[in-house]
C-alpha atoms as a PDB file:
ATOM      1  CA  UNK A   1       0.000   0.000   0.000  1.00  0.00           C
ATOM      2  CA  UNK A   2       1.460   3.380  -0.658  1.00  0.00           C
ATOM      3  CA  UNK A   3       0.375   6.922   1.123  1.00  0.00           C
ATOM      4  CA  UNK A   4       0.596  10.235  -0.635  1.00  0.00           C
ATOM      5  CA  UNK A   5       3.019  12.854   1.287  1.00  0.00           C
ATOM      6  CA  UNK A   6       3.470  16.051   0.393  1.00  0.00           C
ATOM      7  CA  UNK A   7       7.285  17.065   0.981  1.00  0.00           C
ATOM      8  CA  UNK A   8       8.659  20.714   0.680  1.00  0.00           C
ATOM      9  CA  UNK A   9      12.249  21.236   0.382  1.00  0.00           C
ATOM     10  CA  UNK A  10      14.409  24.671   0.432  1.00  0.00           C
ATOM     11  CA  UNK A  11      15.691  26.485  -3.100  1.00  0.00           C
ATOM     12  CA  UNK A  12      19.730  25.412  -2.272  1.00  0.00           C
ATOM     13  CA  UNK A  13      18.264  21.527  -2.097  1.00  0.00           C
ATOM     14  CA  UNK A  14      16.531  21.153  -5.565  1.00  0.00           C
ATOM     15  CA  UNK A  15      19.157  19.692  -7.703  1.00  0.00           C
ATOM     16  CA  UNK A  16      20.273  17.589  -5.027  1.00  0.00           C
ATOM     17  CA  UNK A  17      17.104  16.174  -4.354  1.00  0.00           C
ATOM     18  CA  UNK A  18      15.764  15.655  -8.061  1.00  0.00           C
ATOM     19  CA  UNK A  19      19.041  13.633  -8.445  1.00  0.00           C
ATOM     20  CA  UNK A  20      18.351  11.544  -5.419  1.00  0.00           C
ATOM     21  CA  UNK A  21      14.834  10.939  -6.735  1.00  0.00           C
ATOM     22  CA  UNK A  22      16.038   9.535  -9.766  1.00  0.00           C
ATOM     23  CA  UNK A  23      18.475   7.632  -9.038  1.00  0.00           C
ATOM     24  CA  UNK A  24      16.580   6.096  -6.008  1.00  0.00           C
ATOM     25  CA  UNK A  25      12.397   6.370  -6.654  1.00  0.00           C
ATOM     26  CA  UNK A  26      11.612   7.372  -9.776  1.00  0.00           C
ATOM     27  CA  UNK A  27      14.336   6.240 -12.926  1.00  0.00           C
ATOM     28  CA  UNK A  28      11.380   7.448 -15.455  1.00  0.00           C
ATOM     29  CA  UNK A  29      10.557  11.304 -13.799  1.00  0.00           C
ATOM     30  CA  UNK A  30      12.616  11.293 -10.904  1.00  0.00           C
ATOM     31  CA  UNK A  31      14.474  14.319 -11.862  1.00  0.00           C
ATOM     32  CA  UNK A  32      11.098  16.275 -12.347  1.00  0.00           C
ATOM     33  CA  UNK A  33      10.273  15.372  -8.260  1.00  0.00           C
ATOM     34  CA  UNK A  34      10.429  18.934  -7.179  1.00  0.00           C
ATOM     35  CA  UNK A  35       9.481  21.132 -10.112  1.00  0.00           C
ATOM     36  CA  UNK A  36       6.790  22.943  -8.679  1.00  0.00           C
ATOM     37  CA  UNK A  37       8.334  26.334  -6.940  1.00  0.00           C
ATOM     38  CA  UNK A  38       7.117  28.207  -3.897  1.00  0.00           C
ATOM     39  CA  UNK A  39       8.000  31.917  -2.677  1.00  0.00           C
ATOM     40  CA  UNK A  40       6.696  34.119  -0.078  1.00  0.00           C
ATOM     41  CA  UNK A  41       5.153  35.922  -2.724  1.00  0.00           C
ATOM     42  CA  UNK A  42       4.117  33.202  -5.836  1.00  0.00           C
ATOM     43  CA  UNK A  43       6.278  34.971  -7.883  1.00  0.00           C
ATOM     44  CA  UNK A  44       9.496  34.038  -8.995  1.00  0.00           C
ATOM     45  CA  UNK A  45      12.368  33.593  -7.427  1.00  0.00           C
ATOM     46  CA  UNK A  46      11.254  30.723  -5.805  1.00  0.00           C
ATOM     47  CA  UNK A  47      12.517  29.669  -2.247  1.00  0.00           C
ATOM     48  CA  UNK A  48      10.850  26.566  -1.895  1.00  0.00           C
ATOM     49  CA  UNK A  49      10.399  23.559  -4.168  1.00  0.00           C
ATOM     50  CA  UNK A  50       7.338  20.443  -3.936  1.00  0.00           C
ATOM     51  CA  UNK A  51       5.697  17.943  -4.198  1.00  0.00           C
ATOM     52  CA  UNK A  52       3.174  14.786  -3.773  1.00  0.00           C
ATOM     53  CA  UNK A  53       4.406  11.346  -3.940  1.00  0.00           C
ATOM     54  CA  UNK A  54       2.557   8.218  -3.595  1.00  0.00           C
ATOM     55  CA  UNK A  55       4.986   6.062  -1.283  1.00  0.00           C
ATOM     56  CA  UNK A  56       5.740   2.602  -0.512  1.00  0.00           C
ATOM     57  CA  UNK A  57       7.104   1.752   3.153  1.00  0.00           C
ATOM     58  CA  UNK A  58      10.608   1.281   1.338  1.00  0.00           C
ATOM     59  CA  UNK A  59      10.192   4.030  -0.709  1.00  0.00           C
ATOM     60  CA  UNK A  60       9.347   6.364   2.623  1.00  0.00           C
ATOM     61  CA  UNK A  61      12.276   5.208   3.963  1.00  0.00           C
ATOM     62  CA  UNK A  62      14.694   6.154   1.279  1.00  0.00           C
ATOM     63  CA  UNK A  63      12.881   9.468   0.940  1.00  0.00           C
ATOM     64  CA  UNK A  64      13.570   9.994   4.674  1.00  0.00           C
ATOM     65  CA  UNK A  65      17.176   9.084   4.034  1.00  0.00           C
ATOM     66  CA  UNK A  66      17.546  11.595   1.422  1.00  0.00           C
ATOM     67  CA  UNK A  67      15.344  14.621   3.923  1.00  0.00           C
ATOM     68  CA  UNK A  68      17.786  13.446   6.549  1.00  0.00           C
ATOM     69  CA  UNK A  69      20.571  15.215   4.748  1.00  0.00           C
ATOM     70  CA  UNK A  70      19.083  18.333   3.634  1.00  0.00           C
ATOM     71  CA  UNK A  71      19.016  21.473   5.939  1.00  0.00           C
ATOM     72  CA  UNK A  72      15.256  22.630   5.915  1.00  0.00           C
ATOM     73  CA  UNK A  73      12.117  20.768   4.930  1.00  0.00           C
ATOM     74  CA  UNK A  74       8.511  19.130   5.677  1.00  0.00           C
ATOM     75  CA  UNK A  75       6.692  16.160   4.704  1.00  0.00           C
ATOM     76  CA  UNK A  76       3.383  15.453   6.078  1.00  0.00           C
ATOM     77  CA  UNK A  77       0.836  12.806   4.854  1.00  0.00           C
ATOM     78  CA  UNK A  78      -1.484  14.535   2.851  1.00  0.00           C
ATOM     79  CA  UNK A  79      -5.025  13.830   4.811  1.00  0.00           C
ATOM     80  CA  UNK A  80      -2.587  15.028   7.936  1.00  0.00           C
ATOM     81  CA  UNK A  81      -4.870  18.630   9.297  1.00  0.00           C
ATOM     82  CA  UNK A  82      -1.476  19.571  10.855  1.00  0.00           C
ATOM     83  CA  UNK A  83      -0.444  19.919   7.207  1.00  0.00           C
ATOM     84  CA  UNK A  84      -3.193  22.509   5.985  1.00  0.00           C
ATOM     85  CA  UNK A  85      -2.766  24.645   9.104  1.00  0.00           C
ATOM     86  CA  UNK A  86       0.582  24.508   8.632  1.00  0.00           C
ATOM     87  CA  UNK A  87       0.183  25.854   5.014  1.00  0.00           C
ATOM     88  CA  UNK A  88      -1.977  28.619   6.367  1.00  0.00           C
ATOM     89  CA  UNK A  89       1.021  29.684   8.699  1.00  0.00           C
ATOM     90  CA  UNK A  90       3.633  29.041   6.234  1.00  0.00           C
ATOM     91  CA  UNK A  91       6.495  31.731   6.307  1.00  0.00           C
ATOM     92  CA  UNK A  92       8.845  30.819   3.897  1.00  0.00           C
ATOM     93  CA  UNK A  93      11.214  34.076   4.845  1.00  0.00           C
ATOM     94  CA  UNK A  94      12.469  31.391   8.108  1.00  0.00           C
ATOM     95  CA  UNK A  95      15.011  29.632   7.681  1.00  0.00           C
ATOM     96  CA  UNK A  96      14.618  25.415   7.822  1.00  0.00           C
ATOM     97  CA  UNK A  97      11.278  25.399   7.522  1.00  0.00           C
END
C-alpha cells in the first residue's frame, strides 16, 4: 500500500534532491520530483520547491534518508490537518522550515 506525502524542500536543495529521486524512486521522472516552486510571494524567485508522492514503506524510507541530509524541509501525509494549518502559517522568509 502506498500513502501520498506532500514534501517541501528549500531552493539550495533542488538539484540535489531531483538527483536523489532519480536515481533512487523514480528512474522514469525522478528528476522532475520537485518542479513545482514556492515563494513568499508566488512569484518568482522561488525559495521553496514540492511535491506529492505516492509512497511505498521502502520508498518512505529512502525518501527519509535523502530529507535526513538536507538542511530545511517538511513532509506530512497529505489527509494530515497539521499539514493545511501549517500551510496557512507558512512563512517561507524562516530559515529550515
Amino acid at each position: 500500500m502506498k500513502t501520498h506525502y506532500t514534501i517541501i524542500i528549500e531552493e539550495k536543495d533542488q538539484a540535489t534532491a531531483n538527483t536523489y529521486c532519480k536515481a533512487n524512486l523514480d528512474t522514469v521522472g525522478g528528476e522532475n520530483t520537485f518542479a513545482s516552486g514556492l515563494s513568499p510571494t508566488s512569484e518568482t524567485p522561488y525559495t521553496h520547491y514540492f511535491c506529492g508522492y505516492n509512497l511505498s514503506d521502502i520508498e518512505n524510507q529512502l525518501m527519509d534518508i535523502m530529507l535526513a541530509g538536507l538542511s530545511g524541509w517538511y513532509k506530512s501525509k497529505s489527509n494530515d490537518k497539521s499539514l493545511d494549518e501549517w500551510l496557512t502559517q507558512l512563512n517561507l522568509n524562516q530559515p529550515g522550515i
